[in-house]
N, C-alpha and C. Protein backbone atom coordinates (compact mmCIF):
# COMPACT_ATOMS: atom_id res chain seq x y z
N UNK A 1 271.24 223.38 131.95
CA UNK A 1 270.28 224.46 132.07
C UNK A 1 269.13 224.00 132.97
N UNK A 2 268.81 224.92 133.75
CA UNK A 2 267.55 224.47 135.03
C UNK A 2 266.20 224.14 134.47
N UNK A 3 265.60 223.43 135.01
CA UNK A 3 264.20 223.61 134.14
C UNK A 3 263.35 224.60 134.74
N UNK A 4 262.25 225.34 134.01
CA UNK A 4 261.48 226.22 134.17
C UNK A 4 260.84 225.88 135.35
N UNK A 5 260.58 227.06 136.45
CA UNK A 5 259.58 226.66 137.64
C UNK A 5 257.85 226.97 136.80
N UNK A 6 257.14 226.40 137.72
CA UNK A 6 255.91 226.81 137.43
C UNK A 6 255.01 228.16 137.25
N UNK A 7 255.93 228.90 138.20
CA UNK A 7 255.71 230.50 138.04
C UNK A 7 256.11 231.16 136.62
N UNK A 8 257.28 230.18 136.21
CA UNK A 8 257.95 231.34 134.91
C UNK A 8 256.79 230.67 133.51
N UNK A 9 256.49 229.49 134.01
CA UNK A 9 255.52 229.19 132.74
C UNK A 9 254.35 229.87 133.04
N UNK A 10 253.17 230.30 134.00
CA UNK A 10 252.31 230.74 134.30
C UNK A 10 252.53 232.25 133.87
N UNK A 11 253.43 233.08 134.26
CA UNK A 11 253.65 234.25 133.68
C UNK A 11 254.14 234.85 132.35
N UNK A 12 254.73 233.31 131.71
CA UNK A 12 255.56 233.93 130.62
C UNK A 12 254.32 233.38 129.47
N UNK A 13 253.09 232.42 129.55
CA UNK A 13 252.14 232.35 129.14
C UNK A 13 251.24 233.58 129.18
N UNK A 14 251.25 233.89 129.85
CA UNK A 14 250.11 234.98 130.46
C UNK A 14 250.15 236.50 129.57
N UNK A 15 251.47 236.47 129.88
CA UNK A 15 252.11 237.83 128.95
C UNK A 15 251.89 237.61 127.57
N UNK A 16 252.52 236.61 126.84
CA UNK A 16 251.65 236.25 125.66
C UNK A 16 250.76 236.36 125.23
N UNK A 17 249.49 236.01 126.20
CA UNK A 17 248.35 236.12 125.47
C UNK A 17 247.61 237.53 125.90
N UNK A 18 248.16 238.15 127.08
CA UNK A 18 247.51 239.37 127.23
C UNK A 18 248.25 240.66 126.02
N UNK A 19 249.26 240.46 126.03
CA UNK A 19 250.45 241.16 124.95
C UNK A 19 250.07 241.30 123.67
N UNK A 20 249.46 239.66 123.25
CA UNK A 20 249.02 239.61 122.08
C UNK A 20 247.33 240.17 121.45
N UNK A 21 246.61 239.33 122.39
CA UNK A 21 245.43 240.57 122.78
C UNK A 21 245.42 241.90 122.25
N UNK A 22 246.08 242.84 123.25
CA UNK A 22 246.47 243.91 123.56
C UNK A 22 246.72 244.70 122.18
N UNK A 23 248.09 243.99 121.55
CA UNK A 23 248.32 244.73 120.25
C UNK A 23 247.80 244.58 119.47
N UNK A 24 247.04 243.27 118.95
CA UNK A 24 245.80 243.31 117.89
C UNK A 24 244.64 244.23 118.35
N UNK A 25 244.49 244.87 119.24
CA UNK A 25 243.75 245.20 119.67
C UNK A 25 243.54 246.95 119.36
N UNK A 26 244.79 247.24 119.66
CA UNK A 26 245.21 248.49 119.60
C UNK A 26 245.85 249.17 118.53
N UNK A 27 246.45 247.96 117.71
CA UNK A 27 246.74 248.27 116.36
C UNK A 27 246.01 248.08 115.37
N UNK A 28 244.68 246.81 115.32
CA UNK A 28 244.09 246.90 114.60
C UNK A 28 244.70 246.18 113.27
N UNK A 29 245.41 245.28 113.34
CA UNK A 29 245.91 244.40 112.62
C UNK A 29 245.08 243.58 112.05
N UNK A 30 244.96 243.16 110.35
CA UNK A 30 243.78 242.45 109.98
C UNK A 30 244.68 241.77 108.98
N UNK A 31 246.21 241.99 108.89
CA UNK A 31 246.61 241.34 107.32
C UNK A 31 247.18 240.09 108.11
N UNK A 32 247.61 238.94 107.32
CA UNK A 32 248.39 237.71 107.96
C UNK A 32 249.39 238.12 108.32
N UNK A 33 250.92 239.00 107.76
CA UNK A 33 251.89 239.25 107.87
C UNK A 33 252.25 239.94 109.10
N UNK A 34 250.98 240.88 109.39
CA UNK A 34 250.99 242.11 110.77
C UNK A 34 250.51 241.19 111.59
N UNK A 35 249.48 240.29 111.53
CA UNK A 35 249.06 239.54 113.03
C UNK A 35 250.46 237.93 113.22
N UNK A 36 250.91 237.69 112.32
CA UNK A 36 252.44 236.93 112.44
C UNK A 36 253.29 238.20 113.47
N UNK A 37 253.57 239.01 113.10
CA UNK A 37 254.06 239.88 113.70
C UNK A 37 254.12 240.69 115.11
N UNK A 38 253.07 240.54 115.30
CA UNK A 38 252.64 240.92 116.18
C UNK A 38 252.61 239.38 117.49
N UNK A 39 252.59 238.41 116.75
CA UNK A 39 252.73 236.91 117.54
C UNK A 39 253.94 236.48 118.13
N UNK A 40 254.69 236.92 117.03
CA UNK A 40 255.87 236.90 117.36
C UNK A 40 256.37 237.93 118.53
N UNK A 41 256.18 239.10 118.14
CA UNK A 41 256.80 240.21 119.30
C UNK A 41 256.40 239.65 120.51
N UNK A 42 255.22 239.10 120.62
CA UNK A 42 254.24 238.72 121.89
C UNK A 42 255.32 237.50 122.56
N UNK A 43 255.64 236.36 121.17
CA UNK A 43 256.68 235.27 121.93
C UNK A 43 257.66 235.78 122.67
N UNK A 44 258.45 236.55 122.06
CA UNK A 44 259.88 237.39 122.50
C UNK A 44 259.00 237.89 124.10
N UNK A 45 258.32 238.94 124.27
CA UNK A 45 258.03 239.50 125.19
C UNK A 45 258.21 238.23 126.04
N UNK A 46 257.18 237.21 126.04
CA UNK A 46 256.78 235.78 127.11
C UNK A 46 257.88 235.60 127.76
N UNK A 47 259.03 235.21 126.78
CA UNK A 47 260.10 234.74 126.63
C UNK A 47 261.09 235.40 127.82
N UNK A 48 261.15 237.16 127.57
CA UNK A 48 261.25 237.97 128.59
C UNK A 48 261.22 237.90 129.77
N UNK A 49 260.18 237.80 129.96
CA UNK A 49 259.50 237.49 131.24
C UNK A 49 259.47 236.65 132.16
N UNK A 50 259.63 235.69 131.57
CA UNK A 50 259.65 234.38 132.07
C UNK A 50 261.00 234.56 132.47
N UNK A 51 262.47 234.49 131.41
CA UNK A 51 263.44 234.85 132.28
C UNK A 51 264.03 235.39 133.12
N UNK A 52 263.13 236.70 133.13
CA UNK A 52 263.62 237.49 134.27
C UNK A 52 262.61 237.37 135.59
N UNK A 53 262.61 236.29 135.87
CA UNK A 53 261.83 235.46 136.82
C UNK A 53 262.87 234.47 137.88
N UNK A 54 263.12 234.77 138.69
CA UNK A 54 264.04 233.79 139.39
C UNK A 54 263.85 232.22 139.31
N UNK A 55 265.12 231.72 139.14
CA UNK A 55 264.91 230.69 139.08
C UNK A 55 265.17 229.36 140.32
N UNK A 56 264.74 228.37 140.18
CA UNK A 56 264.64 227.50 141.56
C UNK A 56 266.16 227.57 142.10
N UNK A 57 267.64 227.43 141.17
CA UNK A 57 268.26 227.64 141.92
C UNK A 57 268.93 228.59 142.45
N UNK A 58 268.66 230.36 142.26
CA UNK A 58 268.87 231.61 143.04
C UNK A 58 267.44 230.74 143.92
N UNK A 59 266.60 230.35 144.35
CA UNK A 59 265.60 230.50 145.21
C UNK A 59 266.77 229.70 146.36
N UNK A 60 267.22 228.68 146.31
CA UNK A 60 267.48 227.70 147.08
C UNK A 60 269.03 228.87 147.85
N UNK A 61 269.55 229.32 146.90
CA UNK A 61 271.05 229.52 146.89
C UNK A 61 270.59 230.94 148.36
N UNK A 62 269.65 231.69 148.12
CA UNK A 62 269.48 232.43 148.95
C UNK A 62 268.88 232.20 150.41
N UNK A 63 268.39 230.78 150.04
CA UNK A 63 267.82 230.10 151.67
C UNK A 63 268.46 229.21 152.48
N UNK A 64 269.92 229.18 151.83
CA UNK A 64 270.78 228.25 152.49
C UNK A 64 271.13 228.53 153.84
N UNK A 65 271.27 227.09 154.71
CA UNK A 65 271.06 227.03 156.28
C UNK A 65 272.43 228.34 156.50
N UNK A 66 271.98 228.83 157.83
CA UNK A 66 273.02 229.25 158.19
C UNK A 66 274.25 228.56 158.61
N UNK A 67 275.57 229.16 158.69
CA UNK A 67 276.81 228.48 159.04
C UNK A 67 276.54 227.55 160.42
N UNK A 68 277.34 227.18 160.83
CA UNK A 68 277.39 226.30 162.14
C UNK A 68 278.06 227.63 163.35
N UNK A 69 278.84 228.93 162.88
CA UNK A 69 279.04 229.57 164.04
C UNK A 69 277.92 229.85 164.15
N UNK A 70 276.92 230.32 163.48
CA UNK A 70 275.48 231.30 163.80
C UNK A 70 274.59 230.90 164.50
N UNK A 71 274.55 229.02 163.83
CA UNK A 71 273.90 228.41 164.76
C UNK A 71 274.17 227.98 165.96
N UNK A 72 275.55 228.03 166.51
CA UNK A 72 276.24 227.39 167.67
C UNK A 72 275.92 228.76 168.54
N UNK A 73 276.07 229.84 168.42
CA UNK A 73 275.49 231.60 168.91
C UNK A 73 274.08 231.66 169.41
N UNK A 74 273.35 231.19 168.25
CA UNK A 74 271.89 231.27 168.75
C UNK A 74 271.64 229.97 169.78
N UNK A 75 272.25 228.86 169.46
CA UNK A 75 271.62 228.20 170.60
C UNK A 75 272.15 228.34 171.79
N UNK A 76 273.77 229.22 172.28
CA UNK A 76 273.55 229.71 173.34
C UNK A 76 273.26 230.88 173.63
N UNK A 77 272.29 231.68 172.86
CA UNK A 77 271.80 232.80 173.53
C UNK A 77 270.61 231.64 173.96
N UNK A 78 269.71 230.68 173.11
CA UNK A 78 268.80 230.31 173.40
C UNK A 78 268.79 229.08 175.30
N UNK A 79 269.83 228.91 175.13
CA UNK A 79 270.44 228.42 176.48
C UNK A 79 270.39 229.50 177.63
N UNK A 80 270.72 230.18 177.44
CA UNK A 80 271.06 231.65 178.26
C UNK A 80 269.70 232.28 178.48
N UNK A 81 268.64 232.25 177.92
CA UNK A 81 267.43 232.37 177.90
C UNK A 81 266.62 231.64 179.09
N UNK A 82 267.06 230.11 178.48
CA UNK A 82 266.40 229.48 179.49
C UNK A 82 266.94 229.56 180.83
N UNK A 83 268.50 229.47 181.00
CA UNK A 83 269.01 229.95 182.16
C UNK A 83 268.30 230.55 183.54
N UNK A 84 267.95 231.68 182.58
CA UNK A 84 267.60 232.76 183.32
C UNK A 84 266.24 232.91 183.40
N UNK A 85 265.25 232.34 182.93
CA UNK A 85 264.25 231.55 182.98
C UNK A 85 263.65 230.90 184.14
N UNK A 86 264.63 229.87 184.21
CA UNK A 86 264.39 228.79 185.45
C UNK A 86 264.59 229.77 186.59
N UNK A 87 266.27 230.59 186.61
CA UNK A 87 266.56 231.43 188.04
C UNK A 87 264.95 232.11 188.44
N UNK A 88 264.79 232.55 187.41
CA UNK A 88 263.24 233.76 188.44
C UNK A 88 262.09 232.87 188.33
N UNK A 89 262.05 231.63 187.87
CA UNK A 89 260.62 230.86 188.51
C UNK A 89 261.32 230.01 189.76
N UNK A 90 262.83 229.60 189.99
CA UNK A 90 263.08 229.38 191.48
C UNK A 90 262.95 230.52 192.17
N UNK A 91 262.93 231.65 192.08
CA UNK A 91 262.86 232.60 192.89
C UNK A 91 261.58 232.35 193.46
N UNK A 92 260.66 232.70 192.59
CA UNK A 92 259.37 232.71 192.54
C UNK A 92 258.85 231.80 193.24
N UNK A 93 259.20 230.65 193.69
CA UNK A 93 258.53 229.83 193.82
C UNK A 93 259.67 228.96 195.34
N UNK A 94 260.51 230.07 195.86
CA UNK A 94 260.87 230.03 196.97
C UNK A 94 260.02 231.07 197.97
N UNK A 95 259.29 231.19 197.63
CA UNK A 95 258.35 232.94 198.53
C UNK A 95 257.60 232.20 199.02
């Protein structure tokens, strides 16, 4: 199993304590059993969140180099570039 990036702990903290906040807040919870309760729902939520947070390896898996045809393509368009480059500054610089 991957370990957590720093984003999924920063957010899946965050939600917690704003979550938890929030529903004591709005519910008005004063007994031990309802503010347990309410702590808990708040963990689950974090918990949530945090997973549905990409993780380092979908990050990597989607930035992988391109193939070797793509790159063998671009560097001769990038050849072909210069090509034609040089032709119109010899032009240029036959006048």
């Amino acid at each position: 199993m991957p370990r957590p990036t720093a984003a999924q702990y920063f957010s899946g903290s965050a939600t917690v304590v704003v979550s938890a906040l929030a529903l004591l807040l709005l519910l008005g919870v004063e007994s031990g059993p309802g503010v347990a309760a309410v702590c808990a729902a708040s963990l689950v939520l974090g918990l949530l969140v945090a997973a549905a947070l990409p993780s380092r390896t979908a990050a990597t898996a989607t930035t992988a180099a391109p193939s070797i045809e793509v790159r063998a393509h671009r560097m001769a368009e990038d050849l072909e570039r210069a090509a034609g480059r040089e032709r119109v500054s010899g032009q240029t610089s036959r006048r």
